[in-house]
Protein backbone atom coordinates (compact mmCIF):
# COMPACT_ATOMS: atom_id res chain seq x y z
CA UNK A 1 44.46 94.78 -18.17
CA UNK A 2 46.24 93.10 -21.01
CA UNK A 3 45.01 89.94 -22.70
CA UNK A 4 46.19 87.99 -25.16
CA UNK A 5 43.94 89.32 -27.51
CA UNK A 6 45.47 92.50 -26.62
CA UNK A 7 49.08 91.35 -27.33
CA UNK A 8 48.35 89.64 -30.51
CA UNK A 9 46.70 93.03 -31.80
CA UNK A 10 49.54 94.86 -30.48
CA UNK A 11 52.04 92.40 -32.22
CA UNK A 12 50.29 92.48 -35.56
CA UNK A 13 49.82 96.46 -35.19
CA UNK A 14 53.45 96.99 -34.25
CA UNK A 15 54.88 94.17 -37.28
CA UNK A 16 56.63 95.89 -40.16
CA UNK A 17 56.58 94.11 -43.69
CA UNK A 18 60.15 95.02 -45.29
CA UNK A 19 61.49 94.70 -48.56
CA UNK A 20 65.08 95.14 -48.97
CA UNK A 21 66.37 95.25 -53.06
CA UNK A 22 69.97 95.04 -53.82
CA UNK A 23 70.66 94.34 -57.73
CA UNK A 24 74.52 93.77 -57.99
CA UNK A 25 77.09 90.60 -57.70
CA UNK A 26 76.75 88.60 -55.14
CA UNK A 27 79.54 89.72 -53.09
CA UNK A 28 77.66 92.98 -52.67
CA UNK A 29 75.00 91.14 -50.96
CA UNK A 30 77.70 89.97 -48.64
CA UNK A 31 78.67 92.96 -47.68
CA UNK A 32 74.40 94.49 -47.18
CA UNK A 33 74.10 91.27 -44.73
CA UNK A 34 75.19 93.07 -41.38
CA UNK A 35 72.58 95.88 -42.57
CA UNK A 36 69.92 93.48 -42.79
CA UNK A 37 70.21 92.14 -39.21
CA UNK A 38 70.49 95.51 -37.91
CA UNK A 39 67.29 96.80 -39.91
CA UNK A 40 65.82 93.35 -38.22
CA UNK A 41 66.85 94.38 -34.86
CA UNK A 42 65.21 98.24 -35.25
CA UNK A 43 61.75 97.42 -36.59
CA UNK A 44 61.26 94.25 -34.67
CA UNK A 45 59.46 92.44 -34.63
CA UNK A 46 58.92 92.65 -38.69
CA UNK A 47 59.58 90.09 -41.80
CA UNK A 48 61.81 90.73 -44.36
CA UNK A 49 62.02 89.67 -47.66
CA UNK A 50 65.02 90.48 -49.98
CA UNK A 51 64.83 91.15 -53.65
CA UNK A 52 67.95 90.31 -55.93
CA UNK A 53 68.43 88.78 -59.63
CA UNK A 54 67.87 84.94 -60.05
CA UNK A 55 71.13 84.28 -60.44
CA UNK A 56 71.41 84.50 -56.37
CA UNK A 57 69.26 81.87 -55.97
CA UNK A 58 68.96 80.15 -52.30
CA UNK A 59 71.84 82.84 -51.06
CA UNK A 60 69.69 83.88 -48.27
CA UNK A 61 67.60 80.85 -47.71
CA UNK A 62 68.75 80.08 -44.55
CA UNK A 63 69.03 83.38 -43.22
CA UNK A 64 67.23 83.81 -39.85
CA UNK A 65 66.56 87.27 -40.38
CA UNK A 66 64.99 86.95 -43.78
CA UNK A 67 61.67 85.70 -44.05
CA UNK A 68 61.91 84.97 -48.02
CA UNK A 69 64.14 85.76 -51.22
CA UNK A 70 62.18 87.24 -54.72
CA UNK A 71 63.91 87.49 -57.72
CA UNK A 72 63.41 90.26 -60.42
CA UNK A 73 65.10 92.48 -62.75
CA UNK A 74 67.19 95.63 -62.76
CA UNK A 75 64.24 97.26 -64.66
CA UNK A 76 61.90 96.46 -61.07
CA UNK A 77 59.70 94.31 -62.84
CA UNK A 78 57.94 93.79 -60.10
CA UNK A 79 57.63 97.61 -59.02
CA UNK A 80 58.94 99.28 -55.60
CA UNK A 81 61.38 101.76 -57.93
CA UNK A 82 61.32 104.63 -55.53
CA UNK A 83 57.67 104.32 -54.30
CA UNK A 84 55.87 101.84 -52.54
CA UNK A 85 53.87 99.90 -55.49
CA UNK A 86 53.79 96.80 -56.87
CA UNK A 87 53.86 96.15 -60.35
CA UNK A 88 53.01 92.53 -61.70
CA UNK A 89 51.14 90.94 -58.86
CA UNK A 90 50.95 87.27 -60.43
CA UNK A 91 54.87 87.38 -60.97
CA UNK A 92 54.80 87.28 -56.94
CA UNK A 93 54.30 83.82 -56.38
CA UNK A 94 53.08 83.18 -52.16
CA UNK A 95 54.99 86.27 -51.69
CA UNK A 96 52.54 89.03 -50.55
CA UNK A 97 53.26 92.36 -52.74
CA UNK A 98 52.32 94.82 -49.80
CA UNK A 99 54.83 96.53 -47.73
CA UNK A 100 55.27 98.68 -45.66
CA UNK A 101 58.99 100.12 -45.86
CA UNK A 102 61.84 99.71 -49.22
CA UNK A 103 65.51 100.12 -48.63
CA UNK A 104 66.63 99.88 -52.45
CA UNK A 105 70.94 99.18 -51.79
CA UNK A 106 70.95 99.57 -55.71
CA UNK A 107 73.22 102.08 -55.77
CA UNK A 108 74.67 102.05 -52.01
CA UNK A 109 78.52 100.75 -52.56
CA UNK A 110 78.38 102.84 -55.76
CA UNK A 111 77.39 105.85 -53.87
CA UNK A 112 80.81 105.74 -52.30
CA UNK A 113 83.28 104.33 -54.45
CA UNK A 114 85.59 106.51 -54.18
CA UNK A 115 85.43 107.84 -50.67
CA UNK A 116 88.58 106.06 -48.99
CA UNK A 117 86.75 106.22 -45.02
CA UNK A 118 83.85 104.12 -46.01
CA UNK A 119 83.49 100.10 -45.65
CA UNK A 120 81.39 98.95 -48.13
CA UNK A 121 79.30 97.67 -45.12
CA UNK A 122 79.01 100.86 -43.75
CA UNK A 123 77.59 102.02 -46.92
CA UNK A 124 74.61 100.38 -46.53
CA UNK A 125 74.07 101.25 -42.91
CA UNK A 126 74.43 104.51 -43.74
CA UNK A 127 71.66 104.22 -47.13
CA UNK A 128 69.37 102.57 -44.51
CA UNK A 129 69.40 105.37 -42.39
CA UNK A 130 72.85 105.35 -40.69
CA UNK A 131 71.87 102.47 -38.85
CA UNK A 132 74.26 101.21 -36.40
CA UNK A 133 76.47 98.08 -37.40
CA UNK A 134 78.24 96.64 -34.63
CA UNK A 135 80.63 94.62 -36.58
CA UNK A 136 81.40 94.66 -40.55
CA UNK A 137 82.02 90.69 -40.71
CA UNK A 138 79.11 89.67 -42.58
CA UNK A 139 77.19 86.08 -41.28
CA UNK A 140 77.47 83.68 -43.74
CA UNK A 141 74.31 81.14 -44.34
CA UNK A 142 74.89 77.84 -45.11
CA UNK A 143 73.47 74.16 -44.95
CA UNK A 144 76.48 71.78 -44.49
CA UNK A 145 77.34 69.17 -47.31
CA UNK A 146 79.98 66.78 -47.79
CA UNK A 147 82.56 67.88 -49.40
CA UNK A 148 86.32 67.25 -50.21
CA UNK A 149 88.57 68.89 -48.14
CA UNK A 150 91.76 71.25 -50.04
CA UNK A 151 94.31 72.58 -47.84
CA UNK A 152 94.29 75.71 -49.96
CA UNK A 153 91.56 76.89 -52.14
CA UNK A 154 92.17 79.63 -54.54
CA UNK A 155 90.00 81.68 -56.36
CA UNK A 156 91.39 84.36 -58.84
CA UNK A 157 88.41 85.46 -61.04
CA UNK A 158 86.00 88.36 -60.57
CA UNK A 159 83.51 89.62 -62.24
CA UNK A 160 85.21 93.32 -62.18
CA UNK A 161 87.90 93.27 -64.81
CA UNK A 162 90.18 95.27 -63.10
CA UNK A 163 90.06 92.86 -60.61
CA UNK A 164 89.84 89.87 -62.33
CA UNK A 165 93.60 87.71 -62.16
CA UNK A 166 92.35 85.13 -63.46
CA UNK A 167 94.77 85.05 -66.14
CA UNK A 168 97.68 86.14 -64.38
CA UNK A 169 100.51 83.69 -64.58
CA UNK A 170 102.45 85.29 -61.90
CA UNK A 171 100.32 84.79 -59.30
CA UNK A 172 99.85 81.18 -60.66
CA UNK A 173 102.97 80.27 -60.29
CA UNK A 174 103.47 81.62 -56.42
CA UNK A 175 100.49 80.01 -55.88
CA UNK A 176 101.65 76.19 -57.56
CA UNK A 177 103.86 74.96 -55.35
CA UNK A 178 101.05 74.88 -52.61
CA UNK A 179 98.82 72.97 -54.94
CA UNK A 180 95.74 75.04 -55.24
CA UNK A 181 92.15 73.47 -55.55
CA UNK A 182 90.97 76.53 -57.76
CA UNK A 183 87.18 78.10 -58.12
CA UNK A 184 85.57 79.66 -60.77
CA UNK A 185 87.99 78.76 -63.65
CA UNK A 186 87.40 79.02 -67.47
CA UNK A 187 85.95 81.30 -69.89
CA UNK A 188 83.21 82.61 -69.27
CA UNK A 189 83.98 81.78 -65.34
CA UNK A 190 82.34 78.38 -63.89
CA UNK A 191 79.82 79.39 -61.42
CA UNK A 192 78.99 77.17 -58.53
CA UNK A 193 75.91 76.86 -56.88
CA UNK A 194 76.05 79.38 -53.77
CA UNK A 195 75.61 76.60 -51.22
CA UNK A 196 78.44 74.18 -52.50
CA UNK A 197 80.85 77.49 -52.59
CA UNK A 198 80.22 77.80 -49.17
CA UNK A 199 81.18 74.43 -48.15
CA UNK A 200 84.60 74.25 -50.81
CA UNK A 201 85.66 77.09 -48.34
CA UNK A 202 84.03 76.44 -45.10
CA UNK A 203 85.91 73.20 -45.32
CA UNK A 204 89.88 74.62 -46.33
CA UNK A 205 92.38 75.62 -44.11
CA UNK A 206 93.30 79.00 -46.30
CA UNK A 207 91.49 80.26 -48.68
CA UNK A 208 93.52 82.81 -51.33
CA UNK A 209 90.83 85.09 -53.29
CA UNK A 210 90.97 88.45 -55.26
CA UNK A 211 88.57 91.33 -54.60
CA UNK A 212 85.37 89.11 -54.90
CA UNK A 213 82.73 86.99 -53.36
CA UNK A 214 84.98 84.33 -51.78
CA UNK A 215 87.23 86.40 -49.81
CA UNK A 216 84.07 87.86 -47.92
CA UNK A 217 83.05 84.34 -47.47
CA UNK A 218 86.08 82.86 -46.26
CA UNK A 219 86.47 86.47 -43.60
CA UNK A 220 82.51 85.69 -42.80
CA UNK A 221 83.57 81.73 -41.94
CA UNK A 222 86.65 82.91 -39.94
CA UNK A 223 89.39 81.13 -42.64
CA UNK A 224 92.74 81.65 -42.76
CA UNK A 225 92.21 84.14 -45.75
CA UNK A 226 94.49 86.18 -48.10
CA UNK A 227 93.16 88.64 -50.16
CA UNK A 228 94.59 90.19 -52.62
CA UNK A 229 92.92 93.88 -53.80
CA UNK A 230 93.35 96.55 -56.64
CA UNK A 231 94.97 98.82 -54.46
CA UNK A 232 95.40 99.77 -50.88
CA UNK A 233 92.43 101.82 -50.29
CA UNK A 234 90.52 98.61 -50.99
CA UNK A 235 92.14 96.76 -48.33
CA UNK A 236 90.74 99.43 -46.05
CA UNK A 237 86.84 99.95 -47.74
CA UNK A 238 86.89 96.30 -48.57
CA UNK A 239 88.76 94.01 -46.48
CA UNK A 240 88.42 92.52 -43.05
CA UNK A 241 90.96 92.67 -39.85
CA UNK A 242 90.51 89.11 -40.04
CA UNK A 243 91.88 88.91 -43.96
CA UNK A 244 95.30 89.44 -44.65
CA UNK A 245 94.93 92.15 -47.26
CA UNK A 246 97.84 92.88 -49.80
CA UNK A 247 97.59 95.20 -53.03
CA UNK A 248 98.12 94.22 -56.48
CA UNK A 249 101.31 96.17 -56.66
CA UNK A 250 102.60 94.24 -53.54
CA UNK A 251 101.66 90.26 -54.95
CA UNK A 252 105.19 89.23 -55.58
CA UNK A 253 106.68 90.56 -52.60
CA UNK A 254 104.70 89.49 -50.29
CA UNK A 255 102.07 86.11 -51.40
CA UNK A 256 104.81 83.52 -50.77
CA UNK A 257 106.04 84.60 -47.61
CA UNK A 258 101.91 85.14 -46.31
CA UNK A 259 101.48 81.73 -47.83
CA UNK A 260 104.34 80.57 -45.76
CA UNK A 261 103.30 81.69 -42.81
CA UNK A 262 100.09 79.75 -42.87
CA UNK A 263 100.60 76.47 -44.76
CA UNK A 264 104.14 76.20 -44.17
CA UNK A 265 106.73 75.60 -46.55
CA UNK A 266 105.76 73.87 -49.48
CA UNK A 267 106.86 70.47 -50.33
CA UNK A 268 108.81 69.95 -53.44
């Protein structure tokens, strides 16, 4: 006959303690987020905790499926580099150092780069085992804040050079007329706290981004989004049916008149 005794042994028996490692910009944690749940709905009931740099602090915080963030290194300061050991136990804090499963996503996008049939979702499904991801829109945590609402908020940098148009003039000046509220400006690139990025976009009617963190965000909050990629392959292994995807090559044949379709014609 079961107990409770019995269930609470069975539940503590049965609990997995998972750390998850992904070293890389923050949009690539974006895109490991629908692997996360679905590693959280295959070993439940387990807690996860996810290790990035500490530039990525509080992305996660809110995350149901994540029990706690830790912050290291790309040299694994704190061990788990392709065993099961801990390195550094006082540089843990509260979290406990003892698991019992690693998925390291350090190299999961990059494993497939160049393969045109794989989302860069899917790429971490398939480095956590081929799990099964029902839908590549990633969940976006957030807690709400005030903040002022911009009918169109741009945002042209990336950390990727190739990908970066921050500088491009062209795009600029399709993009004036609609009076743009832009993010991550200057040199080097301001960076905003993650939470207060969320809310800029969570509170705009489009959202414009190159390949980067914002566009996933803005897909994630289910914006009106443009995004604009290197190439055409990206739109496919990068982009979202919900994102209106156009190429580099196709900007000034096709921004104003995607721009015009959602905001309307601008006023002069």
């Amino acid at each position: 006959m079961a107990t409770q005794e019995n269930l609470d042994k069975t539940y503590i028996d049965f609990s997995k303690r998972i750390l998850v490692t992904r070293f890389g910009g923050l949009g690539d944690l974006l895109y490991m987020e629908p692997t996360i749940r679905a590693i959280y709905k295959k070993y439940f009931p387990c807690e996860i905790v996810v290790r990035t740099f500490y530039d990525y602090v509080g992305v996660f915080d809110n995350h149901p499926c994540i029990s706690t963030m830790i912050y290291d290194d790309n040299s694994y300061s704190l061990g788990y580099n392709n065993n099961l050991n801990p390195k550094a136990l006082n540089d843990w804090g509260d979290v406990d150092p003892n698991f019992d499963l690693c998925f390291d996503f350090s190299d999961a996008v990059e494993s497939y780069i160049d393969d045109p049939n794989v989302h860069a979702v899917s790429a971490f499904a398939i480095k956590a085992g081929n799990l099964e991801v029902k839908e590549l829109l990633p969940q976006i945590p957030y807690t709400a804040e005030h903040t002022p609402r911009h009918p169109l908020v741009v945002q042209l940098t990336s950390s990727g050079k190739e990908r970066d148009l921050g500088q491009n003039e062209e795009v600029k000046g399709l993009l004036a007329p609609y009076n743009p509220y832009y993010i991550g400006e200057g040199f080097p690139a301001t960076k905003l706290p993650y939470n207060q990025l969320v809310n800029i976009i969570r509170n705009c009617e489009v959202f414009v981004g190159t390949e980067s963190c914002g566009v996933i965000m803005a897909a994630g909050l289910h914006k009106k989004t443009i995004g604009l990629y290197l190439n055409s392959i990206r739109i496919r292994t990068r982009g979202f049916s919900n994102v209106v995807g156009i190429s580099f090559e196709e900007v000034s044949t096709k921004l104003n008149t995607e721009l015009t379709k959602l905001l309307g014609q601008p006023v002069l």
